[in-house]
N, C-alpha and C. Protein backbone atom coordinates (compact mmCIF):
# COMPACT_ATOMS: atom_id res chain seq x y z
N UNK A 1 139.21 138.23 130.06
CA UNK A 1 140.13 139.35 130.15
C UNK A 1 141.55 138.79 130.18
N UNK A 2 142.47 139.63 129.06
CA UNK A 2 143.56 138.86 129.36
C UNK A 2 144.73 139.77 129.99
N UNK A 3 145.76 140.00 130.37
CA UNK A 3 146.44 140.71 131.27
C UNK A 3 148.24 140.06 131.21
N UNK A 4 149.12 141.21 131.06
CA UNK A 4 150.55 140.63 131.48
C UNK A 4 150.77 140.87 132.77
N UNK A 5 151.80 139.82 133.06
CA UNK A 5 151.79 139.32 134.44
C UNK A 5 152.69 139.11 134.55
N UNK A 6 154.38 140.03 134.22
CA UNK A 6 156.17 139.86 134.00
C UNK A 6 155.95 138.90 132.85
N UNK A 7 156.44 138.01 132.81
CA UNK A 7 156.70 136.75 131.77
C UNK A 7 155.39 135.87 131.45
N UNK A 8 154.15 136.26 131.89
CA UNK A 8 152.83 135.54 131.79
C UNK A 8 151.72 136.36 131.43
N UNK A 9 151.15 135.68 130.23
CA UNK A 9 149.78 136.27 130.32
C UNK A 9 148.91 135.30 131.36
N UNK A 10 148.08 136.32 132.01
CA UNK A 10 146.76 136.19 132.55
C UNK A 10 145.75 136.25 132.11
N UNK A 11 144.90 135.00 132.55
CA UNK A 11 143.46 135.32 131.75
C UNK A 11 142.33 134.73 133.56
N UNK A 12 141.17 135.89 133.00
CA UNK A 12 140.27 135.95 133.91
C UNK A 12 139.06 135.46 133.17
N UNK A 13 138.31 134.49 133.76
CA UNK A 13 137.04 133.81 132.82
C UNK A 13 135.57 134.23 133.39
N UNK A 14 134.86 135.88 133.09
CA UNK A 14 133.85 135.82 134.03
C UNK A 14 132.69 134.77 134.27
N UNK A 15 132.70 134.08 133.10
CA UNK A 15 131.38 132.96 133.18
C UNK A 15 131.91 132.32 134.07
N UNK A 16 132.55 131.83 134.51
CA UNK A 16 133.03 130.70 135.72
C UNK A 16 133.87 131.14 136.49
N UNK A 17 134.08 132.72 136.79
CA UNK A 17 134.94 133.06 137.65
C UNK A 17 136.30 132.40 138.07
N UNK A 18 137.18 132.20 136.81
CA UNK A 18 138.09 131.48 137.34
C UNK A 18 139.45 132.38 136.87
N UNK A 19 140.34 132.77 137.66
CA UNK A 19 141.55 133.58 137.61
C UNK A 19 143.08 132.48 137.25
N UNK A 20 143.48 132.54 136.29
CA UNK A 20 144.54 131.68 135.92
C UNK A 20 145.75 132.85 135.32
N UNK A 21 146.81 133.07 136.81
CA UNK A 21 147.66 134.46 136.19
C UNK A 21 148.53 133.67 135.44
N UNK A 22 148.90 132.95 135.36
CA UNK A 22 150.25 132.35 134.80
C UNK A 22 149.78 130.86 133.41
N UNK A 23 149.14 131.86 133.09
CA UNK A 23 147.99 131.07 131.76
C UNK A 23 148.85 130.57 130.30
N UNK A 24 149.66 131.57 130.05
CA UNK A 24 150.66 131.08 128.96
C UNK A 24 152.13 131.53 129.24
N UNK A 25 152.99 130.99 129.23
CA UNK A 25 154.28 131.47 130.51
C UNK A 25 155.41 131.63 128.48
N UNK A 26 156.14 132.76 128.70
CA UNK A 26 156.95 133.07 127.60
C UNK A 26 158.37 132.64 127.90
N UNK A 27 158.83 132.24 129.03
CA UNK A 27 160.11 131.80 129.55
C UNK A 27 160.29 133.00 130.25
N UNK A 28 161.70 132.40 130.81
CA UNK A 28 162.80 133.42 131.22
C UNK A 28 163.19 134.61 130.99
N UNK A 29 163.12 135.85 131.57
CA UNK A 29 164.30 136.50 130.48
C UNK A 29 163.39 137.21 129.47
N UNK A 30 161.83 137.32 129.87
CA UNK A 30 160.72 138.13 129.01
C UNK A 30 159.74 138.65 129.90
N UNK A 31 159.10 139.67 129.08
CA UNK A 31 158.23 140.75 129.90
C UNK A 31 157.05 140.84 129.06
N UNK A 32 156.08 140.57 128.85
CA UNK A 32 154.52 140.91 128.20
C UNK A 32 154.56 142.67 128.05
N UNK A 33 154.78 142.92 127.26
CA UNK A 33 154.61 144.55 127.32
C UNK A 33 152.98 145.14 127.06
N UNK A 34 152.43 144.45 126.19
CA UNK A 34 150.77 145.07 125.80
C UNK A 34 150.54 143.74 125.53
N UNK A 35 148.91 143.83 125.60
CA UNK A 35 148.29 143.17 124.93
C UNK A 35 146.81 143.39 124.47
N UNK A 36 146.20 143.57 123.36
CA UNK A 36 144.92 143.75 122.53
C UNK A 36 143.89 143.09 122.20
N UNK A 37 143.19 142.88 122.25
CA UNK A 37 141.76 142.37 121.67
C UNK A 37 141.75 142.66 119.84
N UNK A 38 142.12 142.15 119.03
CA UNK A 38 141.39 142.95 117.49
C UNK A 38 141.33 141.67 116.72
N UNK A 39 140.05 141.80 116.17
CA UNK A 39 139.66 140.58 115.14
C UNK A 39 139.60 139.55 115.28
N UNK A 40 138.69 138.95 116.53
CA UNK A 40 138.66 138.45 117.33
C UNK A 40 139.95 137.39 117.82
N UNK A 41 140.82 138.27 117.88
CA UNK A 41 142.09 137.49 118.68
C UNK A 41 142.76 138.44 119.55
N UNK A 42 143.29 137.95 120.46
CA UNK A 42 144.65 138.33 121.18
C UNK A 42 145.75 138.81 120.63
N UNK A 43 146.42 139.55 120.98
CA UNK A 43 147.19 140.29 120.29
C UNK A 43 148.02 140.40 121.39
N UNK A 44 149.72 140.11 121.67
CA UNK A 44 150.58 139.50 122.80
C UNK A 44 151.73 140.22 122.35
N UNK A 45 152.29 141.33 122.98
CA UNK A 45 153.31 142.12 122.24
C UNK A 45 154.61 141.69 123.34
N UNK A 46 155.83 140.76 123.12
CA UNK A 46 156.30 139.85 124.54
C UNK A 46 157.92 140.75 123.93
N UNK A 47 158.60 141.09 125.13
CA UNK A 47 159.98 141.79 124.95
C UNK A 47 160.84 140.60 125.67
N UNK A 48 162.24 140.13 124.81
CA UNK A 48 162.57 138.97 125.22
C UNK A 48 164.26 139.37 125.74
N UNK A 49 164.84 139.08 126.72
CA UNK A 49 166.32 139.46 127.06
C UNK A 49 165.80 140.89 127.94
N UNK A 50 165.41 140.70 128.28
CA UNK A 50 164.93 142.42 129.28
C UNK A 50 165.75 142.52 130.13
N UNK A 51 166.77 141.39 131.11
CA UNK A 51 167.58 141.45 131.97
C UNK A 51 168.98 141.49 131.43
N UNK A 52 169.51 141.61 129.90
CA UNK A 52 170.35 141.10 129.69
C UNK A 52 171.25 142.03 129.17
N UNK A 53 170.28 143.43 128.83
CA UNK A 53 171.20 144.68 128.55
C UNK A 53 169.80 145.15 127.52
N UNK A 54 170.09 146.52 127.22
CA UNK A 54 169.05 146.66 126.14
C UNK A 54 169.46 146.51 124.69
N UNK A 55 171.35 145.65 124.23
CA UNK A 55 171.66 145.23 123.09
C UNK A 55 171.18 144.17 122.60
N UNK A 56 170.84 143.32 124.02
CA UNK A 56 170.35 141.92 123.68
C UNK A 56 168.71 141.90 123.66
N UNK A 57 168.02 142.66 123.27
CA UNK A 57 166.71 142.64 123.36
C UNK A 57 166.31 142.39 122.06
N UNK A 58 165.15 141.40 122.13
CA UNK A 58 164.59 141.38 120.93
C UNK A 58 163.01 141.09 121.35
N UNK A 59 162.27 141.20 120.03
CA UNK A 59 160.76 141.58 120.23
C UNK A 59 159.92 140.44 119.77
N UNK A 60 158.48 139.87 119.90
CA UNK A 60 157.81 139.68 119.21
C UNK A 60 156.13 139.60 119.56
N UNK A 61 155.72 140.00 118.95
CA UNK A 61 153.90 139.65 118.71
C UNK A 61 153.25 138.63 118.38
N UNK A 62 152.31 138.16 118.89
CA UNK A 62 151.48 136.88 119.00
C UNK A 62 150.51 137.05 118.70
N UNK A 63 149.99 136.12 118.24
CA UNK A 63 148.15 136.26 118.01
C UNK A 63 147.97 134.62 119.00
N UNK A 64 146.68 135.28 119.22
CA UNK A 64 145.89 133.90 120.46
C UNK A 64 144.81 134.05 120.47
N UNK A 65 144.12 132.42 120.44
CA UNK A 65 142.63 132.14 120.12
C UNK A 65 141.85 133.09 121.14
N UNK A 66 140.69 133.69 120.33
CA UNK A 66 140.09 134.63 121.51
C UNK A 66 139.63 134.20 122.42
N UNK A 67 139.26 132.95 122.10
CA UNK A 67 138.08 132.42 123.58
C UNK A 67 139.62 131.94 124.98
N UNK A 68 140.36 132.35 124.42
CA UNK A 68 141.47 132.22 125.55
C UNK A 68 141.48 131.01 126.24
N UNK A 69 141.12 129.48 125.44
CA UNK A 69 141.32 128.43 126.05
C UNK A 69 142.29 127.55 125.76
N UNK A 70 142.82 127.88 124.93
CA UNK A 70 143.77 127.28 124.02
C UNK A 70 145.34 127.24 124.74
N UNK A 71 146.28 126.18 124.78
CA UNK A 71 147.32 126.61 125.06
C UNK A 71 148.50 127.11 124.34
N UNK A 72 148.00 127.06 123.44
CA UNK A 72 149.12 127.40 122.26
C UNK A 72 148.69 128.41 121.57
N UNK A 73 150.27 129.17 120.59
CA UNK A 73 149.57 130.53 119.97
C UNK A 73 149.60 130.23 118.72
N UNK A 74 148.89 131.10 117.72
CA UNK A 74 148.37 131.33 116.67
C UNK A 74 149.29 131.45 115.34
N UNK A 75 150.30 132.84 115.62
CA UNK A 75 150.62 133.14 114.80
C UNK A 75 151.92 134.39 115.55
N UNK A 76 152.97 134.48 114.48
CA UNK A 76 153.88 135.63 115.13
C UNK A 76 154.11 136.40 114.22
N UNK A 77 154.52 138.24 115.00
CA UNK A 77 155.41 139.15 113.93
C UNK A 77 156.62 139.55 114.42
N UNK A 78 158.05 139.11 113.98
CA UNK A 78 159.23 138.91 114.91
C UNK A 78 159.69 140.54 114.68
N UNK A 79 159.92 141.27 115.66
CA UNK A 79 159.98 142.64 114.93
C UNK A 79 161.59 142.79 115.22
N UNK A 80 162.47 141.90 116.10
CA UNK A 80 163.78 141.49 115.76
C UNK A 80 164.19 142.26 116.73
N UNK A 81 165.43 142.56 117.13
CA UNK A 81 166.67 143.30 117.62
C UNK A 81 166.06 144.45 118.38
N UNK A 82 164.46 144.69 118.65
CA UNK A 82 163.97 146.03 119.10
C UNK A 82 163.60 145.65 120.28
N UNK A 83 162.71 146.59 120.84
CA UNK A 83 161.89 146.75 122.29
C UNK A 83 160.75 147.49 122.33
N UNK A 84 160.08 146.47 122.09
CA UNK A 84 158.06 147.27 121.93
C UNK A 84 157.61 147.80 123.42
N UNK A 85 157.16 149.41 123.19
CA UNK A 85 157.00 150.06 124.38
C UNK A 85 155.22 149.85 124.60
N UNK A 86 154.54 149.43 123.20
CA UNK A 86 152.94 149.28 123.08
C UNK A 86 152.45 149.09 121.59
N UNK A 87 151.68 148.45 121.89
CA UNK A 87 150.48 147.85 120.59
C UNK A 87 148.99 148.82 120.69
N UNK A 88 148.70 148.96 119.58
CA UNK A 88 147.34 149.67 119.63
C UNK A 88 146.86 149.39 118.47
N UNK A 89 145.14 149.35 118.20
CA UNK A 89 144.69 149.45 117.57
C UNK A 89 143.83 150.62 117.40
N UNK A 90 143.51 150.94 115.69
CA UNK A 90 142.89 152.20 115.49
C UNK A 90 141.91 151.80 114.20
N UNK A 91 140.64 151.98 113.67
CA UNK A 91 140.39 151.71 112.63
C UNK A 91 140.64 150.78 112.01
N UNK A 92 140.94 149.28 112.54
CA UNK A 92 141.74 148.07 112.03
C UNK A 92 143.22 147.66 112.21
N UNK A 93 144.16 149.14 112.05
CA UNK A 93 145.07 148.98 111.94
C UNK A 93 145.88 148.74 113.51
N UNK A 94 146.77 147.81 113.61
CA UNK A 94 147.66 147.57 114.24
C UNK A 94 149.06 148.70 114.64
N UNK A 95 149.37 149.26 115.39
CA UNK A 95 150.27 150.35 115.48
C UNK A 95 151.05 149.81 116.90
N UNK A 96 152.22 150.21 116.42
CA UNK A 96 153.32 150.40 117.90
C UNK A 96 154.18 150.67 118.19
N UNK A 97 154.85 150.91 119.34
CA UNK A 97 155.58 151.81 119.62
C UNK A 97 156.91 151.31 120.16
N UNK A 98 158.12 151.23 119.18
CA UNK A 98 159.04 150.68 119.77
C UNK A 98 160.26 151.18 119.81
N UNK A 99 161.32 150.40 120.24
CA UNK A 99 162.57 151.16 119.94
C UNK A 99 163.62 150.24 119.43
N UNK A 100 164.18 151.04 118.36
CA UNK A 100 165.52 150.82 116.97
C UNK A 100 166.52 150.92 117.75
N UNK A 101 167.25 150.05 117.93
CA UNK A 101 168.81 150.13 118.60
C UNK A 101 169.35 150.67 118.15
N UNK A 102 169.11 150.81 116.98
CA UNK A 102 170.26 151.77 115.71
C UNK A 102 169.65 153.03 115.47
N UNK A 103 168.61 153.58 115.69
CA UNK A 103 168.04 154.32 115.16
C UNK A 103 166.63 155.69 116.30
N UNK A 104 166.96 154.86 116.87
CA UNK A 104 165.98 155.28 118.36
C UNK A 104 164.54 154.78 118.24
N UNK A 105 163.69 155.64 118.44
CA UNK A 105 162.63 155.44 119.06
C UNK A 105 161.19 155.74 117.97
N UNK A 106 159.94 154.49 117.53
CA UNK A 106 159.62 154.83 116.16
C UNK A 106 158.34 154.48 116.79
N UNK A 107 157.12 154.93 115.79
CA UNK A 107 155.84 154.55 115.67
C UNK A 107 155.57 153.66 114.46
N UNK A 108 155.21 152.60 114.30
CA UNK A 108 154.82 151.80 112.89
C UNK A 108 153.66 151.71 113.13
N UNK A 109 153.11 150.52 111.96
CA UNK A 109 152.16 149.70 112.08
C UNK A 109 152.38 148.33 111.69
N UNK A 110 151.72 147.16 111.66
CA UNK A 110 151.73 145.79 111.36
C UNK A 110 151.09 145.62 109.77
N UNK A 111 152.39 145.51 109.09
CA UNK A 111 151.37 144.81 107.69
C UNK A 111 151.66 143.46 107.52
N UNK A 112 151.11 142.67 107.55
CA UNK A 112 151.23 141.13 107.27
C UNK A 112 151.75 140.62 108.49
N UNK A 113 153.13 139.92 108.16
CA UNK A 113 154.43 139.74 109.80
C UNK A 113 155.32 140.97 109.25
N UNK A 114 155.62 141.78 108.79
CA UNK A 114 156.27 143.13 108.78
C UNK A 114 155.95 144.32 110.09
N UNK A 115 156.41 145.16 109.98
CA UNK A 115 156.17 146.52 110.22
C UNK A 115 156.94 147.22 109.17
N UNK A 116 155.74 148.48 109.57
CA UNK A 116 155.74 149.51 107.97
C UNK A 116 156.19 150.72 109.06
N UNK A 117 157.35 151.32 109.22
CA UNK A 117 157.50 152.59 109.86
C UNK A 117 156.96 153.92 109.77
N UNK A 118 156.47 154.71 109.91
CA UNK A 118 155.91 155.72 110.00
C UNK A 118 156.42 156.85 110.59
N UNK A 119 157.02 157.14 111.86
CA UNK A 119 157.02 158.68 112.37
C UNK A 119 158.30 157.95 112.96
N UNK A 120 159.56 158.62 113.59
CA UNK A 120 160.39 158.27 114.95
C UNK A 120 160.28 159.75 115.64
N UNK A 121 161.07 159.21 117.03
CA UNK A 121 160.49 160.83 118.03
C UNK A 121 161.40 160.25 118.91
N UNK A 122 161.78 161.01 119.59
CA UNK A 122 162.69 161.66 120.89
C UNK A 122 162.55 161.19 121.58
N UNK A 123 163.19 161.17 122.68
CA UNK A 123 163.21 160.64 124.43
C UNK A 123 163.29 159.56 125.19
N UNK A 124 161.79 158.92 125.42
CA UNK A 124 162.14 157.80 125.89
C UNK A 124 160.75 156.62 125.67
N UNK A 125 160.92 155.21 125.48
CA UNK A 125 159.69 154.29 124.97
C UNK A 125 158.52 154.53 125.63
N UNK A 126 157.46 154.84 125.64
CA UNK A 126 156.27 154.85 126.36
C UNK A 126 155.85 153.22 126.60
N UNK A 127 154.87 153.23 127.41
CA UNK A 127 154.13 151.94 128.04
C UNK A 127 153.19 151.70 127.51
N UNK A 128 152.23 150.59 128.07
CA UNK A 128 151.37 150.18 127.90
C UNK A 128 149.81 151.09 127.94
N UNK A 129 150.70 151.67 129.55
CA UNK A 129 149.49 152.80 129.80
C UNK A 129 149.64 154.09 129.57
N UNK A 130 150.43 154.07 128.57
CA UNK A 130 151.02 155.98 127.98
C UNK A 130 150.29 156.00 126.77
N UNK A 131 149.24 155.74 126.55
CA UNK A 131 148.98 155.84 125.11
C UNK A 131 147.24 155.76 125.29
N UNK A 132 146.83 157.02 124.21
CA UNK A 132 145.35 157.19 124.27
C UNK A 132 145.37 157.44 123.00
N UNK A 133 143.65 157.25 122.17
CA UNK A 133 142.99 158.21 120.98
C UNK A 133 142.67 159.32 121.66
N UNK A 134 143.32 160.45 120.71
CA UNK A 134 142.70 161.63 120.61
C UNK A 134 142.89 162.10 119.09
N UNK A 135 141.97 162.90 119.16
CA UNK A 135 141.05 163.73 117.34
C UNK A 135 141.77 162.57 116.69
N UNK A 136 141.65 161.02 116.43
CA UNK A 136 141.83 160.40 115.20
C UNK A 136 143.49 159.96 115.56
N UNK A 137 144.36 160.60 116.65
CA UNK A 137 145.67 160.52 116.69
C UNK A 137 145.64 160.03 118.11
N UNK A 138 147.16 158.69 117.45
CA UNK A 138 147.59 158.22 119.23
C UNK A 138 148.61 159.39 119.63
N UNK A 139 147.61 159.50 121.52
CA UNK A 139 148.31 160.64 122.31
C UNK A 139 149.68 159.35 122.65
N UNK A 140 150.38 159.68 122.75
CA UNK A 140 151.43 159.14 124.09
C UNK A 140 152.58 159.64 124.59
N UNK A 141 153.22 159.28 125.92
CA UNK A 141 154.37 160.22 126.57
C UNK A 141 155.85 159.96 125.94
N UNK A 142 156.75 160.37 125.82
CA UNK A 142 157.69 160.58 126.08
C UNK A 142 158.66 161.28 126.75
N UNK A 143 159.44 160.90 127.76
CA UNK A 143 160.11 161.51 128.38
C UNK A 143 159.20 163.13 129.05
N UNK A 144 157.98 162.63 129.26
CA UNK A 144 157.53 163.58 130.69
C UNK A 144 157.10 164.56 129.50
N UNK A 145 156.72 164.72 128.00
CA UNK A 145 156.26 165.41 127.04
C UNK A 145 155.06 164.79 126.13
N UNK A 146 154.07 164.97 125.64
CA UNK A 146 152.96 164.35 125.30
C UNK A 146 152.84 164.49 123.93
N UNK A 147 152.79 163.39 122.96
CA UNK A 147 153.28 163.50 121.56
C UNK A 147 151.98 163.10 120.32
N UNK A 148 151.63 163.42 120.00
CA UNK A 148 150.60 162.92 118.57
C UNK A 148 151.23 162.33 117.56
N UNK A 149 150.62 161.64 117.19
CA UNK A 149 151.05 160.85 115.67
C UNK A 149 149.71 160.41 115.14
N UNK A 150 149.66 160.90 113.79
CA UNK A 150 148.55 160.64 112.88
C UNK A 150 148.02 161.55 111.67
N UNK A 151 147.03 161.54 111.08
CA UNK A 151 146.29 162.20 110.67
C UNK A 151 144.92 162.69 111.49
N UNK A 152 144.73 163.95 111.67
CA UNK A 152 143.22 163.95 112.30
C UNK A 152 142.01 163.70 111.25
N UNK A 153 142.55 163.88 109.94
CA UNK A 153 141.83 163.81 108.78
C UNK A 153 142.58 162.85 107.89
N UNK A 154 141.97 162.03 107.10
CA UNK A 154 142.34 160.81 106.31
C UNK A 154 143.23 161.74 105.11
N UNK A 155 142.91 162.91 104.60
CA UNK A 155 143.30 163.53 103.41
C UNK A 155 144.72 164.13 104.00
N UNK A 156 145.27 164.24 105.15
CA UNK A 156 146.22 165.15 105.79
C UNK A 156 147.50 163.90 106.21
N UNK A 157 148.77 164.48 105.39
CA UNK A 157 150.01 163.44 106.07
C UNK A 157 149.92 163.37 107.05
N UNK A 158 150.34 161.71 107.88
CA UNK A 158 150.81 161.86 109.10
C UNK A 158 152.04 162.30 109.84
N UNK A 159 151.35 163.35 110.87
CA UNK A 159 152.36 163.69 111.30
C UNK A 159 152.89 163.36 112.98
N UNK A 160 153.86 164.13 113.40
CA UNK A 160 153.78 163.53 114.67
C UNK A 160 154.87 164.72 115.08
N UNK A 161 154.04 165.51 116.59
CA UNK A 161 154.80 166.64 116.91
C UNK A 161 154.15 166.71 118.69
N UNK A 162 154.82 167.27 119.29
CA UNK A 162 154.76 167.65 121.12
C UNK A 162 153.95 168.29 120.87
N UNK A 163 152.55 168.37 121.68
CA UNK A 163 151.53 169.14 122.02
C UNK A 163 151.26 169.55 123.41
N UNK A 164 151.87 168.70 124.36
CA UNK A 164 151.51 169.29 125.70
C UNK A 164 152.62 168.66 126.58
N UNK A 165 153.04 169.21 127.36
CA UNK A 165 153.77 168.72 128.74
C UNK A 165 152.78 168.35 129.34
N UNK A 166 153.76 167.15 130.02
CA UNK A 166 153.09 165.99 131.16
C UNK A 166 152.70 166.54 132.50
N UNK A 167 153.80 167.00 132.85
CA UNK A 167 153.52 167.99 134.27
C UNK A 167 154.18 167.19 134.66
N UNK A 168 154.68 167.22 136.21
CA UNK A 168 155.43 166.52 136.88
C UNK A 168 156.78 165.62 135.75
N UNK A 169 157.84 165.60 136.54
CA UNK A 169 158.65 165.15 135.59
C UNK A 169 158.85 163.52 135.39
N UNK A 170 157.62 162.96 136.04
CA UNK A 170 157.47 161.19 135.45
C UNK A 170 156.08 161.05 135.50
N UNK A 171 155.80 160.58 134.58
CA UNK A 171 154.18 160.48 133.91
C UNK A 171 154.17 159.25 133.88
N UNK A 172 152.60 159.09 134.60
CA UNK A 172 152.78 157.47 134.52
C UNK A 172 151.20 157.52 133.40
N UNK A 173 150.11 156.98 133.63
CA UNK A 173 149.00 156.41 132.71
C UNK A 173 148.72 158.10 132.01
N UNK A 174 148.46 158.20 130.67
CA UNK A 174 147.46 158.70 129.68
C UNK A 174 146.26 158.14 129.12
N UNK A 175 144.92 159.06 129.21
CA UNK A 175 143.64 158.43 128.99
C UNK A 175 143.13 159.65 128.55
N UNK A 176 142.39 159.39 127.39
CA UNK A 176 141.23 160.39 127.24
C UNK A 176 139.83 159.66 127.41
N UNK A 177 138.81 159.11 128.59
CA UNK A 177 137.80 158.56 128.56
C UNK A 177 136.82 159.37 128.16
N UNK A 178 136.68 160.92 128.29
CA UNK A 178 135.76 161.42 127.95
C UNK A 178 135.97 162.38 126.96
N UNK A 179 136.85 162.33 125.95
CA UNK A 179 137.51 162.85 124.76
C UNK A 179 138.71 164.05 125.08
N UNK A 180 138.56 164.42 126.26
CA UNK A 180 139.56 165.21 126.89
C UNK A 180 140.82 164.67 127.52
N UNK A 181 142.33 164.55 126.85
CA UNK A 181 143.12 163.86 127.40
C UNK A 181 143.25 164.24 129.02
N UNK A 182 143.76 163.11 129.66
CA UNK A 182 143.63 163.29 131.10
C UNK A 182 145.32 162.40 131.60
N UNK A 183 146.24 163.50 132.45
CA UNK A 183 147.62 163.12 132.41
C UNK A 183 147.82 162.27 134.09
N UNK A 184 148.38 161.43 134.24
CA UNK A 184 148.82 161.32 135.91
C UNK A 184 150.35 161.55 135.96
N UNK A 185 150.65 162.12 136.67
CA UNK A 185 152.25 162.30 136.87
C UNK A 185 152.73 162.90 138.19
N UNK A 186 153.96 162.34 138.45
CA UNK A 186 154.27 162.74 139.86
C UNK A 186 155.83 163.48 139.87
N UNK A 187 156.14 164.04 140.73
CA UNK A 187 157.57 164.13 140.68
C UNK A 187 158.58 163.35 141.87
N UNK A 188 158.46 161.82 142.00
CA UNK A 188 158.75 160.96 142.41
C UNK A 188 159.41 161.51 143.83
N UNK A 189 158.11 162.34 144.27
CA UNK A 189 158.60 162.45 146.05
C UNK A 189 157.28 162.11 146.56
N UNK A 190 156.87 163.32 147.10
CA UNK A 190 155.42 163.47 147.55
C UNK A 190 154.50 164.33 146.40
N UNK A 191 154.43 164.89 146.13
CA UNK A 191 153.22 165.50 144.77
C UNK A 191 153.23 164.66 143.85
N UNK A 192 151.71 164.40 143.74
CA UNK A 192 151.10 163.80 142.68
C UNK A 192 150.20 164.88 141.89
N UNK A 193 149.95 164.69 140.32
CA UNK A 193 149.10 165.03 139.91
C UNK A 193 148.32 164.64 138.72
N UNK A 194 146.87 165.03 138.87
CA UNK A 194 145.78 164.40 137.76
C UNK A 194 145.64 165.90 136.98
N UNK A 195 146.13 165.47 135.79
CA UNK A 195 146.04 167.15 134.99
C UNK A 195 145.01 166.91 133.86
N UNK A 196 144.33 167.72 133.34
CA UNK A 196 143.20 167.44 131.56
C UNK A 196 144.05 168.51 130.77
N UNK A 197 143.68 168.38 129.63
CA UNK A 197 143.72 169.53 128.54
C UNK A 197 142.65 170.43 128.61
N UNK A 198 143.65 171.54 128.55
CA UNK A 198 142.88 173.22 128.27
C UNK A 198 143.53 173.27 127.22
N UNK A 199 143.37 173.19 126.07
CA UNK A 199 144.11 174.04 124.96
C UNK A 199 144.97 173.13 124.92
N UNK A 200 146.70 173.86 124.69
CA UNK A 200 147.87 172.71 125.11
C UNK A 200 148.52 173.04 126.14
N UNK A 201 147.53 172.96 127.33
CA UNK A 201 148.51 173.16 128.66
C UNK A 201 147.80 171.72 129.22
């Protein structure tokens, strides 16, 4: 299992139970934002200058040997001057969620070391844990509003539009485990809440 840890991935080894948090260290001055499992590799989405303003930020993605013994990485996609809010995979494809200094806030995907842009949207970068499949489309938050991007059907443009409020006005994890999205959000006093979909409430 591998895990970010501020500036470190973590890896957990169940055959030998051995916990190593500070397993591949990115320097100074970086944050592990996601990281994936696809094709049998690691997939290391690292945001670099995080303390330094959000002009000086820049991005990049890693690939790492799966058996996670290795100290060195694989391969990179420099996505430059941005700030990756999450990596996902869907059907093969690589997707994520970042933000354009110039331009705001976008959904792509990974072709080669590129990104291919796709949808931009409003508000504010989602996380690691703001982002679920639902009908064929990634759910994820923005700014305390719950957003789709995709096709539900291969024959249908992708699109990408608000389907449900978060509830509470800071949303922290989105999950659909049992195909029903499921929201946590609080309004950063005392109320918490665990909300599902009815419809789009």
């Amino acid at each position: 299992m591998l895990f970010g840890n501020g500036r470190y991935v973590g890896v957990y080894t169940n055959s030998n139970t051995t916990l190593a948090p500070t397993k591949l260290d990115f320097g100074a001055n970086t944050e592990v934002a996601d990281v994936l499992f696809h094709a049998n590799q690691w997939w290391i989405a690292v945001n670099s200058g995080v303390t330094t303003g959000t002009n000086r930020s820049s991005s990049q993605i890693y690939t790492y040997d799966g058996s996670a013994t290795v100290a060195t990485l694989a391969d990179e996609v420099a996505v430059g001057v941005q700030k990756i809010g999450f990596i996902y995979v869907i059907k093969g494809v690589v997707y994520l969620a970042y933000q354009d200094l110039s331009q705001g806030y976008k959904i792509g995907y990974i072709s080669g070391r590129s990104i291919v842009d796709i949808a931009s949207f409003t508000g504010s970068l989602p996380t690691f844990e703001q982002k679920t499949l639902y009908k064929n489309t990634i759910l994820f938050n923005s700014s305390g509003s719950l957003y789709s991007v995709g096709a539900v059907i291969p024959e249908l443009p992708v699109q990408i539009s608000q389907i449900a409020d978060g509830g509470y006005a800071t949303v922290g994890a989105v999950a659909a485990p049992f195909g029903t999205p499921l929201v946590a959000s609080t309004d950063a006093s005392s109320n918490h809440r665990l909300a599902k979909f009815s419809g789009y409430e």
